[in-house]
Protein backbone atom coordinates (compact mmCIF):
# COMPACT_ATOMS: atom_id res chain seq x y z
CA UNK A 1 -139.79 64.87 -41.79
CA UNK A 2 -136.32 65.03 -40.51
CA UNK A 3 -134.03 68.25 -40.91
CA UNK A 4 -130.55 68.49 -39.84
CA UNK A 5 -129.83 71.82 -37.60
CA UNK A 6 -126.99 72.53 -39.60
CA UNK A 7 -129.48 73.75 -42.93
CA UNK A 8 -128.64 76.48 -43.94
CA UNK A 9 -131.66 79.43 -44.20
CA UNK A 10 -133.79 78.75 -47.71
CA UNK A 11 -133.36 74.85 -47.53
CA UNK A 12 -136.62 72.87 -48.87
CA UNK A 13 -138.20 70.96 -45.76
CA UNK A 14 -141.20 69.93 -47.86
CA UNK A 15 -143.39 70.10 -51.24
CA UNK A 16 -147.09 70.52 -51.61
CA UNK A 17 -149.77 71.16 -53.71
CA UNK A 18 -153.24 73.15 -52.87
CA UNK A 19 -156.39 72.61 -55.37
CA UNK A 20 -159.47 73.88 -54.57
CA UNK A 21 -161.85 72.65 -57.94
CA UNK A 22 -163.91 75.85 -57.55
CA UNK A 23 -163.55 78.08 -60.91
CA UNK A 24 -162.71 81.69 -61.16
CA UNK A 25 -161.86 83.78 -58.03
CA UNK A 26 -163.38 80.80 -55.57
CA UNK A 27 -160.69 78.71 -57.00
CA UNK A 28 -157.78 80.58 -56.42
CA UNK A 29 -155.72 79.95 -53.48
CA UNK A 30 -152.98 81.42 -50.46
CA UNK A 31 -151.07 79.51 -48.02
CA UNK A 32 -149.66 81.11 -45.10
CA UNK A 33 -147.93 79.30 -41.89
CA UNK A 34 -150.06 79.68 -38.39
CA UNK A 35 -147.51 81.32 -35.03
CA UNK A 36 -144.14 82.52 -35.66
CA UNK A 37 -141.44 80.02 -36.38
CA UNK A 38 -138.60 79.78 -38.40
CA UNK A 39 -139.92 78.47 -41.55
CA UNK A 40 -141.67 80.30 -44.95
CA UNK A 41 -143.93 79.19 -47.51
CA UNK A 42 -142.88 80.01 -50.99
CA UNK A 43 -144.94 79.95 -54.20
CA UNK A 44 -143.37 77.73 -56.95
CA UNK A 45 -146.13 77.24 -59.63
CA UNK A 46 -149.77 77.98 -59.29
CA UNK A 47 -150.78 75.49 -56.57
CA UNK A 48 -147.46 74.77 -55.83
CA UNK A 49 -145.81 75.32 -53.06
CA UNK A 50 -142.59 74.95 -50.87
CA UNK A 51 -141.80 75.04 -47.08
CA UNK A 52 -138.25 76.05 -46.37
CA UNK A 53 -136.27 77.53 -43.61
CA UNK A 54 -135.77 81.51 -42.94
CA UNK A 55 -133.11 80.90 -40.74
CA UNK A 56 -130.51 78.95 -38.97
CA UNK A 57 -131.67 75.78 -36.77
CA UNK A 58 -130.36 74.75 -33.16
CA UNK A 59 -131.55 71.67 -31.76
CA UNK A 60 -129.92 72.32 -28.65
CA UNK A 61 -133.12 75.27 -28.19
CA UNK A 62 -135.68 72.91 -29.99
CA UNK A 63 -135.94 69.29 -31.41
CA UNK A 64 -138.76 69.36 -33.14
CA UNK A 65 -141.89 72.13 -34.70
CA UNK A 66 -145.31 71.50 -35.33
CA UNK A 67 -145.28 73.60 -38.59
CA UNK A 68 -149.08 73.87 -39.39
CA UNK A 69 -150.26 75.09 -43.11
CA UNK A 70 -153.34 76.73 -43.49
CA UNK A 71 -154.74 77.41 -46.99
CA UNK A 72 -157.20 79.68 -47.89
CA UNK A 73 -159.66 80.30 -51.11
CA UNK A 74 -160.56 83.68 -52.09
CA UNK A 75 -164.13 82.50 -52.37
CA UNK A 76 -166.67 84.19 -50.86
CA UNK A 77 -167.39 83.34 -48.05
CA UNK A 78 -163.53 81.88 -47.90
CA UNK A 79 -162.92 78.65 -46.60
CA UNK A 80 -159.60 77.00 -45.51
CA UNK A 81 -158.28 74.05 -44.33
CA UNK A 82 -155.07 73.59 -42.55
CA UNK A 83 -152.70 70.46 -42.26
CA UNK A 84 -149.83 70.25 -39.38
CA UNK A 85 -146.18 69.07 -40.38
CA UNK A 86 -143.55 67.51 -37.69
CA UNK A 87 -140.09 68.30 -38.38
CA UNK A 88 -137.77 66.81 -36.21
CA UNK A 89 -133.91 68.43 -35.97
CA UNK A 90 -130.87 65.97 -36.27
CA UNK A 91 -128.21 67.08 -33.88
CA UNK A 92 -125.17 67.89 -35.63
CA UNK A 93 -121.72 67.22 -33.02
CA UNK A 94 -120.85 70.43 -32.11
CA UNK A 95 -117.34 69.64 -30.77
C-alpha cells in the first residue's frame, strides 16, 4: 500500500482479520509486529485488527517498510504464521 509521509500518527495503513478455527483457548489469537518500526497493531473486534502509524513519517529517511505481522494462537503448543506488508511513502513537496 501507499502512505503519504505527511499522516499524521494513528492513521489506518491497513485492515485484517486473523481466524484460527481451533475452539476454546487454541482458537484465540494475538498479533504483534516483528523489529521496531513506526507502526502498531490495534485490536478492533475479536479477529479484527488494524495497522496504523505511531508516529510521524519522512520519506526523505525512508521510502518504503517491510511491515511483517505475525499472529499467534494460544494453543498449546502455539503456532503462528506471519504475513509481510510493503508500504511505500509518497513524498509530500516540502518547499
Amino acid at each position: 500500500s501507499t502512505l503519504s509521509e505527511a499522516a499524521p500518527p494513528n492513521t489506518v495503513v491497513a485492515l485484517f482479520n486473523v481466524r484460527d478455527r481451533d475452539s476454546g483457548d487454541n482458537g484465540r489469537t494475538t498479533c504483534e509486529l516483528t523489529g521496531e518500526q513506526p507502526f502498531r497493531i490495534t485490536l478492533l473486534a475479536a479477529d479484527a485488527y488494524a495497522l496504523v502509524t505511531s508516529e510521524t513519517l519522512d520519506r526523505e529517511q525512508v521510502e518504503e517498510y517491510n511491515v511483517t505481522v505475525r499472529a499467534r494462537d494460544e494453543g498449546s503448543p502455539a503456532l503462528s504464521a506471519w504475513k509481510t506488508l510493503l508500504v511505500r511513502l509518497l513524498d509530500v513537496n516540502d518547499n
